[in-house]
N, C-alpha and C. Protein backbone atom coordinates (compact mmCIF):
# COMPACT_ATOMS: atom_id res chain seq x y z
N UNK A 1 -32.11 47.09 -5.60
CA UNK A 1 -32.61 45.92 -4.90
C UNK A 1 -33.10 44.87 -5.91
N UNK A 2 -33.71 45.69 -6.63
CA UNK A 2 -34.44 44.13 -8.04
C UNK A 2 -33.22 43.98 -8.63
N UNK A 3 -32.06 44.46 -8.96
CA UNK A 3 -31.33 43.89 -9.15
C UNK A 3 -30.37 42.75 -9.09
N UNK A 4 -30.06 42.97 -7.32
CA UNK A 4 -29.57 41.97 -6.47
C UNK A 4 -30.56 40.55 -6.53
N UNK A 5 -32.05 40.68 -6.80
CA UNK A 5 -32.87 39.40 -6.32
C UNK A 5 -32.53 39.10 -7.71
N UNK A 6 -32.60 39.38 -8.93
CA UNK A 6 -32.41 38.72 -10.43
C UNK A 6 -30.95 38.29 -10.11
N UNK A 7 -30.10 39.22 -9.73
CA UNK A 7 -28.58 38.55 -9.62
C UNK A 7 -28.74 37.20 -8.62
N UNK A 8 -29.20 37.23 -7.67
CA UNK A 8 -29.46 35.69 -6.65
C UNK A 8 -30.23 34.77 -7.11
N UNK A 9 -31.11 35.32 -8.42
CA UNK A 9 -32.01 33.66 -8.95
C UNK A 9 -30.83 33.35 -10.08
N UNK A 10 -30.29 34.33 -10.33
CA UNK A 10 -29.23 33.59 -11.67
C UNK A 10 -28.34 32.41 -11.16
N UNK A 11 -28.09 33.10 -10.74
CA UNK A 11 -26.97 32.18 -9.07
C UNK A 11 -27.24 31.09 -8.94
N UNK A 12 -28.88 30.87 -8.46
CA UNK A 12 -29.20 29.41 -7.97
C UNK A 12 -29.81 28.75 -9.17
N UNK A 13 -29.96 29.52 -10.34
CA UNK A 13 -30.28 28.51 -11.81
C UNK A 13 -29.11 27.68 -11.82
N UNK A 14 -27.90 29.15 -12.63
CA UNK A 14 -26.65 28.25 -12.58
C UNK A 14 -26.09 27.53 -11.46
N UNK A 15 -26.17 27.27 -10.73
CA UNK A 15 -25.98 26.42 -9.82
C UNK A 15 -27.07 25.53 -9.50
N UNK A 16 -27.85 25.09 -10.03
CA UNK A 16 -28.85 24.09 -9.91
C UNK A 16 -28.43 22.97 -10.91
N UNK A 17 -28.55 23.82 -12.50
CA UNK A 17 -27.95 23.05 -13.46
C UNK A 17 -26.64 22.65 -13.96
N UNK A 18 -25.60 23.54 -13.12
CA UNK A 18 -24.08 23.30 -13.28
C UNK A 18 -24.01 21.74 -13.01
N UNK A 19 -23.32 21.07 -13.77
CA UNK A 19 -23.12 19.56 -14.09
C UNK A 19 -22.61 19.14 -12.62
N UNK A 20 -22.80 18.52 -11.96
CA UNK A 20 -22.35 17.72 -10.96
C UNK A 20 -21.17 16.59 -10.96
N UNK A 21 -20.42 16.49 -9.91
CA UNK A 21 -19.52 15.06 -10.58
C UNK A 21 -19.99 13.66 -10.89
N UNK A 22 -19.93 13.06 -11.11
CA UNK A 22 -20.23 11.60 -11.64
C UNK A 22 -20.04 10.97 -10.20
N UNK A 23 -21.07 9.93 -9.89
CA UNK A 23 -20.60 9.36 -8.68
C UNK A 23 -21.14 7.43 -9.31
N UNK A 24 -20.29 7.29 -9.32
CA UNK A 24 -20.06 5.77 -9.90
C UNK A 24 -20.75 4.82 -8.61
N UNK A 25 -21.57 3.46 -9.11
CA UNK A 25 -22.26 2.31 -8.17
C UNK A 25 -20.53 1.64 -7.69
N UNK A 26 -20.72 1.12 -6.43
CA UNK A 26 -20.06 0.06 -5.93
C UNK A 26 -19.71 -0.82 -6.76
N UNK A 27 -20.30 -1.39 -7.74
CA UNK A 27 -19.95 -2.13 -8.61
C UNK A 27 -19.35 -1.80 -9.31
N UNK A 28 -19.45 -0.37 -9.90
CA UNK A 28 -18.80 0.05 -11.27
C UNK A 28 -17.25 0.59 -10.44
N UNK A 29 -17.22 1.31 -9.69
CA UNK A 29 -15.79 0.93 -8.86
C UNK A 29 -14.98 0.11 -9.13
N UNK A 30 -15.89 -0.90 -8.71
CA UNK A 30 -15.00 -2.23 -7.64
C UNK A 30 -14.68 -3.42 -8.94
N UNK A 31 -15.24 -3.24 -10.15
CA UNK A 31 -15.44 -3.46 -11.32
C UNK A 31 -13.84 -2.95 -11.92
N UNK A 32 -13.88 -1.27 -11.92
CA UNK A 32 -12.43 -1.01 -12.36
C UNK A 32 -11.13 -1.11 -11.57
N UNK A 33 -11.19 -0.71 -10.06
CA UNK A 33 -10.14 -1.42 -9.39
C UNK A 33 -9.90 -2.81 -9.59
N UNK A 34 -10.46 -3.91 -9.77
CA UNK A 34 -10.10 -5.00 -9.96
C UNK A 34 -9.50 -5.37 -11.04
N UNK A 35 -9.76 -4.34 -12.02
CA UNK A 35 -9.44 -4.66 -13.46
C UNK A 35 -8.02 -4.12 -13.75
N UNK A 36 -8.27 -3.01 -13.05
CA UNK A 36 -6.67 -2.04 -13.13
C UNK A 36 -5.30 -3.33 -11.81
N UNK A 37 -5.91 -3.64 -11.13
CA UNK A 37 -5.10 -4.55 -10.25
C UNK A 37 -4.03 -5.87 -11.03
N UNK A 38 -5.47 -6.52 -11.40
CA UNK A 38 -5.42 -7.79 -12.39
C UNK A 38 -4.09 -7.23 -13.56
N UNK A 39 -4.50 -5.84 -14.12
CA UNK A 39 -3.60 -5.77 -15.07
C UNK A 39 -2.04 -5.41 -14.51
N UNK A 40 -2.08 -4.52 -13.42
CA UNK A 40 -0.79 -4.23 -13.16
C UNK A 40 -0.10 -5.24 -12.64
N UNK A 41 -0.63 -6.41 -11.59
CA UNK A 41 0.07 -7.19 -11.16
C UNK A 41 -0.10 -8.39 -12.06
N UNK A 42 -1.33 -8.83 -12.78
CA UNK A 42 -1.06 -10.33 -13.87
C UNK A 42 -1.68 -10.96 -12.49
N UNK A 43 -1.89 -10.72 -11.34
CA UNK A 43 -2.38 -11.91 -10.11
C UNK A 43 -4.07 -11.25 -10.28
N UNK A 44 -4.53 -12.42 -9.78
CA UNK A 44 -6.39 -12.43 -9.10
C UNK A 44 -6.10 -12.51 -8.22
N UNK A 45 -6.78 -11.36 -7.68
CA UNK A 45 -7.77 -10.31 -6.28
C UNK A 45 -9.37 -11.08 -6.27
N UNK A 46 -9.19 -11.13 -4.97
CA UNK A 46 -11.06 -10.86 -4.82
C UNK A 46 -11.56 -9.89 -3.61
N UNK A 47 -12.24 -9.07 -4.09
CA UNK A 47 -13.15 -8.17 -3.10
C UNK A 47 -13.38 -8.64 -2.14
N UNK A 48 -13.22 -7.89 -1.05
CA UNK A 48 -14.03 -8.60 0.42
C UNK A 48 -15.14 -7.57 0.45
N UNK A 49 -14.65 -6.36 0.27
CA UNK A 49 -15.67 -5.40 0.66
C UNK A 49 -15.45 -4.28 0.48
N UNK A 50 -16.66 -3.16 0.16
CA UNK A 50 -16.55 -1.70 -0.24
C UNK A 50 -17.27 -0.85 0.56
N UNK A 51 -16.75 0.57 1.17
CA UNK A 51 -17.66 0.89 1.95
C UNK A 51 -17.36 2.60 1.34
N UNK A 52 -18.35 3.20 1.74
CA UNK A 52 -17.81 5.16 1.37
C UNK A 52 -17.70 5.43 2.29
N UNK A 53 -16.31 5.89 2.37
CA UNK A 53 -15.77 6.78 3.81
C UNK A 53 -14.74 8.54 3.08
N UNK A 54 -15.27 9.08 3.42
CA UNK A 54 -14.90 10.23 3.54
C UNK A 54 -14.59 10.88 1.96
N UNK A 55 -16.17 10.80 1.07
CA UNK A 55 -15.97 11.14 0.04
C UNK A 55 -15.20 10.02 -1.17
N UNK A 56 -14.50 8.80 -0.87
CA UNK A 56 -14.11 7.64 -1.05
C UNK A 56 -14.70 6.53 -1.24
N UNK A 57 -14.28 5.52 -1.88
CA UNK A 57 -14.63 4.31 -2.14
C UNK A 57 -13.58 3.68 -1.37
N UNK A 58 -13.91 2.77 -0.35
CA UNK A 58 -12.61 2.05 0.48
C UNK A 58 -12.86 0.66 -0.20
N UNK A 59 -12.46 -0.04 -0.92
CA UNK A 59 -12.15 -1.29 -1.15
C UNK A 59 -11.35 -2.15 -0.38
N UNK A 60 -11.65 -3.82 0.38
CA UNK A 60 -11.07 -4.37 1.15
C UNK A 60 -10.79 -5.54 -0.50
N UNK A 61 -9.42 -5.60 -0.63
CA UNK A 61 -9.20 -7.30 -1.23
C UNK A 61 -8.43 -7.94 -0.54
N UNK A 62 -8.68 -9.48 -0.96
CA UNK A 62 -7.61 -10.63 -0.66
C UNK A 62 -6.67 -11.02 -1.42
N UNK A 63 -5.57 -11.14 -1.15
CA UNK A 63 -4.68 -11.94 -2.53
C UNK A 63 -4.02 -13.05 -1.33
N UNK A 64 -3.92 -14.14 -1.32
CA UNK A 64 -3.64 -15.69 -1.13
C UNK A 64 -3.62 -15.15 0.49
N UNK A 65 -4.75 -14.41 1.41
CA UNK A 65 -4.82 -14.90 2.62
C UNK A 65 -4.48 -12.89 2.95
N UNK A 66 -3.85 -12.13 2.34
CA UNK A 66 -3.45 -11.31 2.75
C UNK A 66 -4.20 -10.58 2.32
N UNK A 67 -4.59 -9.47 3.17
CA UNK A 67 -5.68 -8.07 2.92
C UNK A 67 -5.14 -6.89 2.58
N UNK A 68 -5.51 -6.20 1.66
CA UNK A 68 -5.17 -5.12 0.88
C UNK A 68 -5.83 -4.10 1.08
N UNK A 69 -6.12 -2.89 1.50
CA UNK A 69 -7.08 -2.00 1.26
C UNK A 69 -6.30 -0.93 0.79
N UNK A 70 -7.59 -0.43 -0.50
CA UNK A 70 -7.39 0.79 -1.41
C UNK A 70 -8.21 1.48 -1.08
N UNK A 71 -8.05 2.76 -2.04
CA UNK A 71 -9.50 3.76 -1.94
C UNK A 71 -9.65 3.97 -3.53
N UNK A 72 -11.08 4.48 -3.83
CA UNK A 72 -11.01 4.85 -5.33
C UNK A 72 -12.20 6.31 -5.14
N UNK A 73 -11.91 7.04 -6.16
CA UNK A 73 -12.51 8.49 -5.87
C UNK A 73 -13.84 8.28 -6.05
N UNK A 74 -15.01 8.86 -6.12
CA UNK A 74 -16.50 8.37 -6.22
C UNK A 74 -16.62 8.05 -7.75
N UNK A 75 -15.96 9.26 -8.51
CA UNK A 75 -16.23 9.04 -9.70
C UNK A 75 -15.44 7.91 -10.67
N UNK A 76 -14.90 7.13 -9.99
CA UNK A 76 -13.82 6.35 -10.36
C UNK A 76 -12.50 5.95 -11.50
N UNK A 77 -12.56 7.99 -10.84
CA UNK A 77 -10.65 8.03 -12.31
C UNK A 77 -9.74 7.95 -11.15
N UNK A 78 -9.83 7.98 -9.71
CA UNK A 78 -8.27 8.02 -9.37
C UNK A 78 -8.49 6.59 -8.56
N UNK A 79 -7.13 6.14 -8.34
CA UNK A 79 -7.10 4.56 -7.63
C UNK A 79 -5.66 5.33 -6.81
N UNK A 80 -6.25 5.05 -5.38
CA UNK A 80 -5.20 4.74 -4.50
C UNK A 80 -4.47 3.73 -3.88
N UNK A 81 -3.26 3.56 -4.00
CA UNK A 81 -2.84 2.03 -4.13
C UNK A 81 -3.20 1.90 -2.31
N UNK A 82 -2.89 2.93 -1.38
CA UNK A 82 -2.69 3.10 -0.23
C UNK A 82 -2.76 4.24 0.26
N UNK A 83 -3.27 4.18 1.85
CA UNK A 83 -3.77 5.32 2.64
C UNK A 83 -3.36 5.44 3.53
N UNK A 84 -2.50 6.73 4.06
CA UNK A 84 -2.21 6.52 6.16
C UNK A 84 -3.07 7.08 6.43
N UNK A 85 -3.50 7.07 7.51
CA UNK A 85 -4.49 7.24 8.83
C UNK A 85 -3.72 7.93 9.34
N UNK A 86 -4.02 9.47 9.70
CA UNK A 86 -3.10 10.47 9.90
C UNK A 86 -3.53 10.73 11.68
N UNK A 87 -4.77 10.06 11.93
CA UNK A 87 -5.43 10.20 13.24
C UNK A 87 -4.55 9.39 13.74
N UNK A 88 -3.48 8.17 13.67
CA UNK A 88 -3.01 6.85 14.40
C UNK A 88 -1.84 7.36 14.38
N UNK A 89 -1.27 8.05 15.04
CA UNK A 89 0.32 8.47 15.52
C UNK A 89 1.33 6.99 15.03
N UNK A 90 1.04 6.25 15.02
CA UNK A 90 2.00 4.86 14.63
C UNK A 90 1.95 4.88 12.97
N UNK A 91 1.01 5.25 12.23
CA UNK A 91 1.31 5.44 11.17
C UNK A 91 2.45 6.34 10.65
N UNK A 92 2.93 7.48 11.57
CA UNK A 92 3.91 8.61 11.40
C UNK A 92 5.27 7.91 10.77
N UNK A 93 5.92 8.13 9.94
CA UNK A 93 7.36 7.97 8.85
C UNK A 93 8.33 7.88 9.90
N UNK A 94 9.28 6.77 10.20
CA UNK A 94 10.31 6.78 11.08
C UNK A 94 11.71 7.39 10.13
N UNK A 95 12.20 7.95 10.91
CA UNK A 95 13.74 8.46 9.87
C UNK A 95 13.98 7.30 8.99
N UNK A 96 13.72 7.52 7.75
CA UNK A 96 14.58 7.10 6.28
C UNK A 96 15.86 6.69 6.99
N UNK A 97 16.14 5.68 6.28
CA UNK A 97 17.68 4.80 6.76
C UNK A 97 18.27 5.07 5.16
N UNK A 98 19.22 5.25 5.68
CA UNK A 98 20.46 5.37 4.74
C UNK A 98 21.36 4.52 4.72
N UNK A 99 22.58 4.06 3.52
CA UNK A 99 23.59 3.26 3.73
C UNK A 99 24.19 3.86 4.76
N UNK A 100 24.34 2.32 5.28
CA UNK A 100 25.55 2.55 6.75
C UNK A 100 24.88 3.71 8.34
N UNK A 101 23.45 3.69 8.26
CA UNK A 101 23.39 4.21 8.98
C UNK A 101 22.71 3.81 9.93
N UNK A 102 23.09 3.81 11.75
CA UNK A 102 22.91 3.07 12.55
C UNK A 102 21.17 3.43 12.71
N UNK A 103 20.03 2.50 13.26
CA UNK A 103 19.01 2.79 13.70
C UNK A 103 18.61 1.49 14.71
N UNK A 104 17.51 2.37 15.51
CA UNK A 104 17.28 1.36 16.39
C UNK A 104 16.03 0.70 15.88
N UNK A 105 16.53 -0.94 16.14
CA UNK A 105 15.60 -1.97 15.12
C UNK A 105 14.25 -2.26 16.58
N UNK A 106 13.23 -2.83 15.83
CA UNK A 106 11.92 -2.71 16.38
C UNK A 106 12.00 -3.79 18.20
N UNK A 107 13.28 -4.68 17.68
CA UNK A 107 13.15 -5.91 18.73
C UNK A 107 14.87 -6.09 19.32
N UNK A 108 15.09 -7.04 20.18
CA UNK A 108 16.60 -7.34 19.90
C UNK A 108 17.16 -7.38 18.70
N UNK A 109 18.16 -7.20 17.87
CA UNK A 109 18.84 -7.56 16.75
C UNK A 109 18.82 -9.11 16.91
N UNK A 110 19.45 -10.03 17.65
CA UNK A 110 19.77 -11.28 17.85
C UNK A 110 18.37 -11.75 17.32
N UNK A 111 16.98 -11.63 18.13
CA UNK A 111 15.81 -12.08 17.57
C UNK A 111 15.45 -11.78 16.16
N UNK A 112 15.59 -10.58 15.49
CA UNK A 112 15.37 -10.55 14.59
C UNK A 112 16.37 -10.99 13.28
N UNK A 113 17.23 -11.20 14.08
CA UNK A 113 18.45 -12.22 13.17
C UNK A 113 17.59 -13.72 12.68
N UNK A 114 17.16 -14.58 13.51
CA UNK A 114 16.58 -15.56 13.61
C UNK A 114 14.94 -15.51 13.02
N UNK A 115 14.70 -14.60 13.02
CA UNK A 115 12.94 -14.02 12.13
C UNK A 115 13.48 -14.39 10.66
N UNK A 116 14.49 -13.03 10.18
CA UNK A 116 15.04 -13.03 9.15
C UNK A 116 15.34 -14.15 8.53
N UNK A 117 16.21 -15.04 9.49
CA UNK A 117 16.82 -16.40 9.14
C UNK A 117 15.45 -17.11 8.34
N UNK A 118 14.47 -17.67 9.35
CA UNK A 118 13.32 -17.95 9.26
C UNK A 118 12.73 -17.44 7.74
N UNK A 119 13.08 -16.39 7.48
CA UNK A 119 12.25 -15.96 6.08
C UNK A 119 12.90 -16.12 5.21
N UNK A 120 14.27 -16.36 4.89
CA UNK A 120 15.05 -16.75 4.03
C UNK A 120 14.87 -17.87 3.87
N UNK A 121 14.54 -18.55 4.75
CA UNK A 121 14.39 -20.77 4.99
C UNK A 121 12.94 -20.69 3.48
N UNK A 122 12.58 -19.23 4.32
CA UNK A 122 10.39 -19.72 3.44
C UNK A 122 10.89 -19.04 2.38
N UNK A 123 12.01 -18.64 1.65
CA UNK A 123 12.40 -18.20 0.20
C UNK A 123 11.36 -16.76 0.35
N UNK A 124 11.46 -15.66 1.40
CA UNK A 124 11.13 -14.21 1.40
C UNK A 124 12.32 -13.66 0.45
N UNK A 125 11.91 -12.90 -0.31
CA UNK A 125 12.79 -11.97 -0.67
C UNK A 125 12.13 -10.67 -0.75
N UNK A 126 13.23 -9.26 -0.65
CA UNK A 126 12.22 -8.01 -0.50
C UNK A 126 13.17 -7.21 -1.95
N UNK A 127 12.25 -6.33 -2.75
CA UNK A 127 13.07 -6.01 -3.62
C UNK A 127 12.41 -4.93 -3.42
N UNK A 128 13.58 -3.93 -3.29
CA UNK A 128 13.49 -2.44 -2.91
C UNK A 128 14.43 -1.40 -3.21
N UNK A 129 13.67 0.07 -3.43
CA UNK A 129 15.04 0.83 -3.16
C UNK A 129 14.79 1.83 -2.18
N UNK A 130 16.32 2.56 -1.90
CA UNK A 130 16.76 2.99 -0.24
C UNK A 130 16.09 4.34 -0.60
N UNK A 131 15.43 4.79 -1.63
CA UNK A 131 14.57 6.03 -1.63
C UNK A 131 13.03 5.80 -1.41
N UNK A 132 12.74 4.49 -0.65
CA UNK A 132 11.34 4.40 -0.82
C UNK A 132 11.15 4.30 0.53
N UNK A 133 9.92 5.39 1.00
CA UNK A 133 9.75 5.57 2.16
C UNK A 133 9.14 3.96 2.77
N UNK A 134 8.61 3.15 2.25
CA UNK A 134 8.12 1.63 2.82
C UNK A 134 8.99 1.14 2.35
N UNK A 135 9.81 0.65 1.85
CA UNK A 135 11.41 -0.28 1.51
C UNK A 135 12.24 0.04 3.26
N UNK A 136 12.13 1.74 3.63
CA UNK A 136 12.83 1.76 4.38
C UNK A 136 12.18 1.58 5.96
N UNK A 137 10.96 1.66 5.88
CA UNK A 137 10.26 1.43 6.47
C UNK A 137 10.37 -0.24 7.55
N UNK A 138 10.41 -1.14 5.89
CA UNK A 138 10.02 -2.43 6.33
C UNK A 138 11.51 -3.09 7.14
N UNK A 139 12.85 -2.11 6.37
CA UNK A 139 13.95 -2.40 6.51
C UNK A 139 14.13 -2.08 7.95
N UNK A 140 13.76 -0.99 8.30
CA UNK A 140 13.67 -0.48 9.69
C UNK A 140 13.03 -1.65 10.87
N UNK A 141 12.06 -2.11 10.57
CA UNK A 141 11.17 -3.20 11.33
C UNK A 141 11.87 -4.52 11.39
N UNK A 142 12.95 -4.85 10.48
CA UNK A 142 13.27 -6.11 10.39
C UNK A 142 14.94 -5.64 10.88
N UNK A 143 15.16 -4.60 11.47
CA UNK A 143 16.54 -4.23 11.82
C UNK A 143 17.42 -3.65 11.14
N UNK A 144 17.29 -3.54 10.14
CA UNK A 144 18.44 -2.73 9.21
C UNK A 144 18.98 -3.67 8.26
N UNK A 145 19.53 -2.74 7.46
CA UNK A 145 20.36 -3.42 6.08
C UNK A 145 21.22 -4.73 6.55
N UNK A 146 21.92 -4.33 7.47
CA UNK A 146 22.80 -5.70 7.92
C UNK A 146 22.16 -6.82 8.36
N UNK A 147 20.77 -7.18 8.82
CA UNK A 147 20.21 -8.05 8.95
C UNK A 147 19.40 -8.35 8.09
N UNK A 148 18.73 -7.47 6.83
CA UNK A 148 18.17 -7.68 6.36
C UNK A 148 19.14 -8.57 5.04
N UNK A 149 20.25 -8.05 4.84
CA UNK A 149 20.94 -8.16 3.51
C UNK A 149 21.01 -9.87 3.27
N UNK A 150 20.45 -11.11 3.60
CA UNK A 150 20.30 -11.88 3.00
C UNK A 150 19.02 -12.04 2.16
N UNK A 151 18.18 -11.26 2.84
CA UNK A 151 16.86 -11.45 1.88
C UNK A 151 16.20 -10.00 1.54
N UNK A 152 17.33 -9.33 1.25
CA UNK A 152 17.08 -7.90 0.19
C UNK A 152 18.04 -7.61 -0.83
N UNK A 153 17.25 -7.20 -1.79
CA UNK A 153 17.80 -6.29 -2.96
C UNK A 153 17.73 -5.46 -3.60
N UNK A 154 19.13 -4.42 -3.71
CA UNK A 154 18.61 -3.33 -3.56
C UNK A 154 18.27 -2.95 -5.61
N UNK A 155 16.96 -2.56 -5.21
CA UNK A 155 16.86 -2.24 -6.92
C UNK A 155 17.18 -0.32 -7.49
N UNK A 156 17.59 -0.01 -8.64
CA UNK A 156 17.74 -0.75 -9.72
C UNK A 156 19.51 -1.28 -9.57
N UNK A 157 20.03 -1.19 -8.45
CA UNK A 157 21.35 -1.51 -8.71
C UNK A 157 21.38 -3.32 -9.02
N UNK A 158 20.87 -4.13 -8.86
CA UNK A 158 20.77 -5.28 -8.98
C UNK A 158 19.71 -5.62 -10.46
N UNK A 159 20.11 -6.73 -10.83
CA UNK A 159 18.53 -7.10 -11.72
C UNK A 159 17.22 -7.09 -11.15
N UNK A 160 16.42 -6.51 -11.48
CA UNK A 160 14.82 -5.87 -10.72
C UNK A 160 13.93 -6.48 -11.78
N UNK A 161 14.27 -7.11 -13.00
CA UNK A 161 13.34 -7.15 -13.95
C UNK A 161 11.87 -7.35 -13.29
N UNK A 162 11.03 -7.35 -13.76
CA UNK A 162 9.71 -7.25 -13.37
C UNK A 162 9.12 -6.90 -12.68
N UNK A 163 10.01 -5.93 -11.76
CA UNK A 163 9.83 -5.63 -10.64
C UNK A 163 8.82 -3.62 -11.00
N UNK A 164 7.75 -3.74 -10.26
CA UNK A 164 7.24 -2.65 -10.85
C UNK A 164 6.69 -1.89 -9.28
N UNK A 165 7.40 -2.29 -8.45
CA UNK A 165 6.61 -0.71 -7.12
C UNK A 165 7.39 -1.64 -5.93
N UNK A 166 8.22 -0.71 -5.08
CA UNK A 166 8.61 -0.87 -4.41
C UNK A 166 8.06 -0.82 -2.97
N UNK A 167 8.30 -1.71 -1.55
CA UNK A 167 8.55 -2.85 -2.01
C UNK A 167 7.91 -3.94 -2.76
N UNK A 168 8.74 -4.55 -3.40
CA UNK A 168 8.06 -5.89 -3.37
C UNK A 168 8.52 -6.88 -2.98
N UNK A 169 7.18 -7.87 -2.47
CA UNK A 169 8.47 -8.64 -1.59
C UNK A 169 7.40 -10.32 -2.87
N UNK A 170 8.73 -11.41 -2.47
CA UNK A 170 8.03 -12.58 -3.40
C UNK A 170 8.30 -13.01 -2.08
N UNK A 171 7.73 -14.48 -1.88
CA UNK A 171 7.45 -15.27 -1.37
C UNK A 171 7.37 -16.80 -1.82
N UNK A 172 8.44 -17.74 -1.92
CA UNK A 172 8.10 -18.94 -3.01
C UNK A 172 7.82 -18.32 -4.09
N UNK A 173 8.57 -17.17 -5.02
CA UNK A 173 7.98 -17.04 -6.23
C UNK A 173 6.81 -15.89 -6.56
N UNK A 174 5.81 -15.90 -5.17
CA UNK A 174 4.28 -15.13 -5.21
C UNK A 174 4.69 -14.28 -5.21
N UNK A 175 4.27 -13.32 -5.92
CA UNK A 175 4.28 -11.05 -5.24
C UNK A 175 3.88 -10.72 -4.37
N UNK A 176 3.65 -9.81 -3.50
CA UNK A 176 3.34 -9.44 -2.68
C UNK A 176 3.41 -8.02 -2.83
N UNK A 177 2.49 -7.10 -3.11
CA UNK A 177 2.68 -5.99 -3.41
C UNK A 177 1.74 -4.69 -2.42
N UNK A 178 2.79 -4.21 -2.56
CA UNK A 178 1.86 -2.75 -1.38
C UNK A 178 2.58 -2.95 -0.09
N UNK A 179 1.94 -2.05 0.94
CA UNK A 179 2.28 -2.08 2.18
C UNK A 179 1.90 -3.23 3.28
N UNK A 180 2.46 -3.95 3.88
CA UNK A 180 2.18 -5.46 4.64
C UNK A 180 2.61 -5.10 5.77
N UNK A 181 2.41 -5.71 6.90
CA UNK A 181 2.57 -5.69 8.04
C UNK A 181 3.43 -7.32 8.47
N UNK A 182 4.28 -7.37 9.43
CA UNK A 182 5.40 -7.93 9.52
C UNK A 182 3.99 -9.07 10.10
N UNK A 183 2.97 -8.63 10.92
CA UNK A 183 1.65 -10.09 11.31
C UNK A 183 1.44 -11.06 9.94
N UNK A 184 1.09 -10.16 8.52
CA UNK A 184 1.01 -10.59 7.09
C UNK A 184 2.39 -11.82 7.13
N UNK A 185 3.54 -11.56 7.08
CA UNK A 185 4.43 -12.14 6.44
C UNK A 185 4.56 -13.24 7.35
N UNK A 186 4.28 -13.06 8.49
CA UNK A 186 4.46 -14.30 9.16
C UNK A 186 3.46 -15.25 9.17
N UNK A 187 2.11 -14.96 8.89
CA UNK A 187 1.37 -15.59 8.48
C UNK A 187 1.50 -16.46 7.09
N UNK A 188 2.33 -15.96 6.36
CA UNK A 188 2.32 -16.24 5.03
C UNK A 188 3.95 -17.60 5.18
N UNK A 189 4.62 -16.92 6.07
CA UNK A 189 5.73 -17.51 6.25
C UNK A 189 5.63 -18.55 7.14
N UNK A 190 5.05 -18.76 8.19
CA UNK A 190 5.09 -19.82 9.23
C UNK A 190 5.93 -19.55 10.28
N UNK A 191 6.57 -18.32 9.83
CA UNK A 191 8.05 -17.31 11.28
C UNK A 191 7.38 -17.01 12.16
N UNK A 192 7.68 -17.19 13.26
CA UNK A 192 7.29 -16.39 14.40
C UNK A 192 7.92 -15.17 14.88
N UNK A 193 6.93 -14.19 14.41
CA UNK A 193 7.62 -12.68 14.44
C UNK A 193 8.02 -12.44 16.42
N UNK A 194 9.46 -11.56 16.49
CA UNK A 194 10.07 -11.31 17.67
C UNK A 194 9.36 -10.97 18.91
């Protein structure tokens, strides 16, 4: 028995003084996500807001009107570019599209012929490849390759230079990087989505 109670205070020494993880201020976060951003894309971000959700750092930014949200770990070595919400059934992966393969697009085809049109007028372009679950994603929402194919390209079979995470879509030139919602682009575009 005195054994067991010396074995249970050892226990809760070492485990009192066993090093803990590092849990980094909001600032010191939101400090290196911005910095790691700035560098990968060359564009200025600004913070809207940081909150801790589920062991996480949720970071809200803006880049020219459009909202971004990341997560960063407490201790702030990992950066998540992006998160699904596994609770929201609409977040769920629609079948990957393949060349030449038929799917059913989000609206009429005819309407989204004329969206498309519309985003080609505002100089959208999407640069992507057909192995990226959001390339095929976005391709899916805007109807498929055949409607999309004036304002996509498929990378690396085309020149991609600078192109560093799929998709990306420019806009007049701007990046647009990460996951967007077709509300985003039309906002950005002046299209009136289908």
């Amino acid at each position: 028995m005195k054994r067991l109670i010396i074995l249970c205070l050892l226990v809760l020494v070492v485990a009192y003084f066993w090093p803990k993880p590092e849990k980094l201020s909001d600032k010191d976060i939101s400090e290196k996500a911005l910095q790691y951003i700035t560098v990968k894309t060359g564009k200025e971000f600004s913070l809207e807001s940081i909150e801790r959700e589920h062991g996480l750092a949720k970071l809200t930014f803006d880049f020219e009107g459009i909202k971004m949200i990341s997560h960063v770990s407490s201790d702030g070595k990992l950066f998540f570019e992006s998160a699904v919400d596994l609770e929201n059934k609409d977040n769920y992966p629609r079948p990957a599209i393949r060349n030449n393969e038929e799917v059913t697009p989000l609206a009429e085809p005819e309407k989204l012929r004329v969206f498309v049109s519309c985003l080609a007028e505002a100089d959208f372009m999407i640069y992507g490849d057909s192995e990226c679950f959001y390339t095929n994603k976005l391709v899916f929402e805007l109807g498929g390759k055949e409607i999309v194919s004036q304002i996509y390209i498929e990378c690396p079979e085309e020149s991609c230079e600078n192109i560093t995470g799929y998709p990306t879509i420019l806009i007049k030139n701007k990046e647009y990087l990460g996951n967007h919602s077709l509300e985003e682009f039309s906002l950005a575009t002046g299209c009136k989505i289908p």
